[in-house]
C-alpha atoms as a PDB file:
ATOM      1  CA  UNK A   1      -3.283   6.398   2.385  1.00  0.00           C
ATOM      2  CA  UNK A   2      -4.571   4.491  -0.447  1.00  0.00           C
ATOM      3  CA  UNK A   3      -2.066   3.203  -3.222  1.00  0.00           C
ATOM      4  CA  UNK A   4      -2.668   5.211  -6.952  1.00  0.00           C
ATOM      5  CA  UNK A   5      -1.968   1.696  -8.221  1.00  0.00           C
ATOM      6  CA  UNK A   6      -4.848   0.570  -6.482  1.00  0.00           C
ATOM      7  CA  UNK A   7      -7.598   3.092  -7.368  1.00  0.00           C
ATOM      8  CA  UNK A   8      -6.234   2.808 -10.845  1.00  0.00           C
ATOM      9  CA  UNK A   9      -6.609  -1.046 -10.934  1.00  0.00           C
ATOM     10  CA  UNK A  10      -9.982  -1.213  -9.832  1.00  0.00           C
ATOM     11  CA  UNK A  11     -11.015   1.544 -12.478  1.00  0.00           C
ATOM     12  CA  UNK A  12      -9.545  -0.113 -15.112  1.00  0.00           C
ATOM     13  CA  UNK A  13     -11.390  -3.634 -14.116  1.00  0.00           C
ATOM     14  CA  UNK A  14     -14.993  -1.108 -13.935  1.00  0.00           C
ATOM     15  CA  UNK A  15     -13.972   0.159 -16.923  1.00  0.00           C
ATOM     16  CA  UNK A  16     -13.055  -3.372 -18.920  1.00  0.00           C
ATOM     17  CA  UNK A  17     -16.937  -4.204 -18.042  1.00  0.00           C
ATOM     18  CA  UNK A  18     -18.023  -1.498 -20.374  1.00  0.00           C
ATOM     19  CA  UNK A  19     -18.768  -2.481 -23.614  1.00  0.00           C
ATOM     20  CA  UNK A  20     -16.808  -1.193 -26.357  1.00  0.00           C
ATOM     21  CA  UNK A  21     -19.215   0.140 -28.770  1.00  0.00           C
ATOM     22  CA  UNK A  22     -20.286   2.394 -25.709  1.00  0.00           C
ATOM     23  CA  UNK A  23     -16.719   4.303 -26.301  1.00  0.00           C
ATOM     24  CA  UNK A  24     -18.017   7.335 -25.581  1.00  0.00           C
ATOM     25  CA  UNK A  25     -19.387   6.273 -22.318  1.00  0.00           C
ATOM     26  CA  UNK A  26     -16.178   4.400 -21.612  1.00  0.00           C
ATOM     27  CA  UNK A  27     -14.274   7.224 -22.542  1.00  0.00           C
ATOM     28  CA  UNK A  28     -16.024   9.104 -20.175  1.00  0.00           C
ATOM     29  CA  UNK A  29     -15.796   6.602 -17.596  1.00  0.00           C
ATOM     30  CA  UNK A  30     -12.070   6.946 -17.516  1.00  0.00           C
ATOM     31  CA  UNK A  31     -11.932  10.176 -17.212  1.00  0.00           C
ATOM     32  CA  UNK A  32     -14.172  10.655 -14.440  1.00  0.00           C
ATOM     33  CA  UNK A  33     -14.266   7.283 -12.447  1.00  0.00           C
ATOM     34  CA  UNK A  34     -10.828   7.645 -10.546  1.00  0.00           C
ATOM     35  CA  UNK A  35     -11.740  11.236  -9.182  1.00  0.00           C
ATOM     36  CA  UNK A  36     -14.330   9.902  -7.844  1.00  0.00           C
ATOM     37  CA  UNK A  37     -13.123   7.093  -6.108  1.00  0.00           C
ATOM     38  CA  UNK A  38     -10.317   8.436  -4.365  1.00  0.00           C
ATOM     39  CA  UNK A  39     -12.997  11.373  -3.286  1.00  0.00           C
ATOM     40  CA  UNK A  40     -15.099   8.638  -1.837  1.00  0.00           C
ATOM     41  CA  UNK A  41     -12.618   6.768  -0.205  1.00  0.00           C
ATOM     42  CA  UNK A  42     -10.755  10.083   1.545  1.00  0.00           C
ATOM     43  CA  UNK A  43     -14.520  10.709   2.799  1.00  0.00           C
ATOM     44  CA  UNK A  44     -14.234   7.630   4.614  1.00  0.00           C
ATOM     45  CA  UNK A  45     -11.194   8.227   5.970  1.00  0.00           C
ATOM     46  CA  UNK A  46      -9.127   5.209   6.092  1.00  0.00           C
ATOM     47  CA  UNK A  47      -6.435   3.811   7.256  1.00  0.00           C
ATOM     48  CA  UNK A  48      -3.284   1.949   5.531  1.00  0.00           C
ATOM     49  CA  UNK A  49      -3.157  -1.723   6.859  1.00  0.00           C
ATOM     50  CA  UNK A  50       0.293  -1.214   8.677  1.00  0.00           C
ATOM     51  CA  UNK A  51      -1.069   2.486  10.892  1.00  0.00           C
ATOM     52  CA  UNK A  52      -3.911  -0.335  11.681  1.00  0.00           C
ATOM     53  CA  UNK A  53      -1.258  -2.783  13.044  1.00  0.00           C
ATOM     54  CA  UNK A  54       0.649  -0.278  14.853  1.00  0.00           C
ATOM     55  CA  UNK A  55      -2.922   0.680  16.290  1.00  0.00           C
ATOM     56  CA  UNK A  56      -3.698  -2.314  16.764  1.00  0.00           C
ATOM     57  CA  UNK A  57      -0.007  -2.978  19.185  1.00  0.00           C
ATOM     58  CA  UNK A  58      -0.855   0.102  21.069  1.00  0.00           C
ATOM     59  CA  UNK A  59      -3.958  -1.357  22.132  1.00  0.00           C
ATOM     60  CA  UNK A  60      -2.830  -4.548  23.164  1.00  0.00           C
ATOM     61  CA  UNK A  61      -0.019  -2.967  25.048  1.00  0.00           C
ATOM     62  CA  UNK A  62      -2.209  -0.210  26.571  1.00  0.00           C
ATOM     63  CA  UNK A  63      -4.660  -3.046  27.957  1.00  0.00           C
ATOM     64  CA  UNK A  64      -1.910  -5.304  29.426  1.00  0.00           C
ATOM     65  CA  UNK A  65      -1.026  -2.352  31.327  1.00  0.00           C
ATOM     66  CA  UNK A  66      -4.120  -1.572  32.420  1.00  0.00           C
ATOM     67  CA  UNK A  67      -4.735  -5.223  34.113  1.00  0.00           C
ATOM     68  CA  UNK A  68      -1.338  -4.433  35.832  1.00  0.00           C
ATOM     69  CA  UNK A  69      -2.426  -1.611  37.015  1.00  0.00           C
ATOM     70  CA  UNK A  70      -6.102  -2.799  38.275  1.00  0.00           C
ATOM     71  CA  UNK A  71      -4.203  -6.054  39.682  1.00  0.00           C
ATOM     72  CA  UNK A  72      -2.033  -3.316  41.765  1.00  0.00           C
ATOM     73  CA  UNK A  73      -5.059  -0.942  43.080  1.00  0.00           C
ATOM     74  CA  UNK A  74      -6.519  -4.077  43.934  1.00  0.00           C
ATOM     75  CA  UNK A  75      -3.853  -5.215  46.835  1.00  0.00           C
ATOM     76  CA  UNK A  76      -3.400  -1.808  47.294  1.00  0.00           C
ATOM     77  CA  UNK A  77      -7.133  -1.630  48.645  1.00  0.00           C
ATOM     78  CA  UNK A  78      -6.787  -4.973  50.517  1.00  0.00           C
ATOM     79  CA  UNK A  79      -3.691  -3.828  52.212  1.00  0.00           C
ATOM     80  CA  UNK A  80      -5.589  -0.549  53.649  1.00  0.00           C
ATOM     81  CA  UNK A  81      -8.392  -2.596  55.154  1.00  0.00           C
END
């Protein structure tokens, strides 16, 4: 899933934008800003970049076997004729 360190990277970087003399708002930022981030990005429901590369190997591997496989019903239908 996504890395704490992450989310709480990018809300501190939001957060630096804020001016200071807005503390309250800042303040308030803080609080609220991470919560809502990680809610948004479960919602979306993704995927760490190493599940996509093991995805990703499956595929490959899964359509390799699938030309063998169509190669083979191929002469197998040439032979019956």
């Amino acid at each position: 899933m996504i890395k704490p360190q992450a989310v709480e990277d990018v809300v501190n970087k939001i957060g630096e934008l804020i001016p200071q003399d807005i503390k309250t708002l800042r303040e308030d930022f803080h609080k609220n800003a991470k919560a809502v981030l990680v809610a948004g990005l479960k919602k979306m429901d993704l995927v760490t970049r190493e599940e996509f590369e093991v995805q990703k190997a499956v595929l490959a591997k899964t359509r390799e076997k699938l030309k063998l496989l169509e190669a083979e019903l191929k002469n197998l239908k040439s032979s019956v004729k």
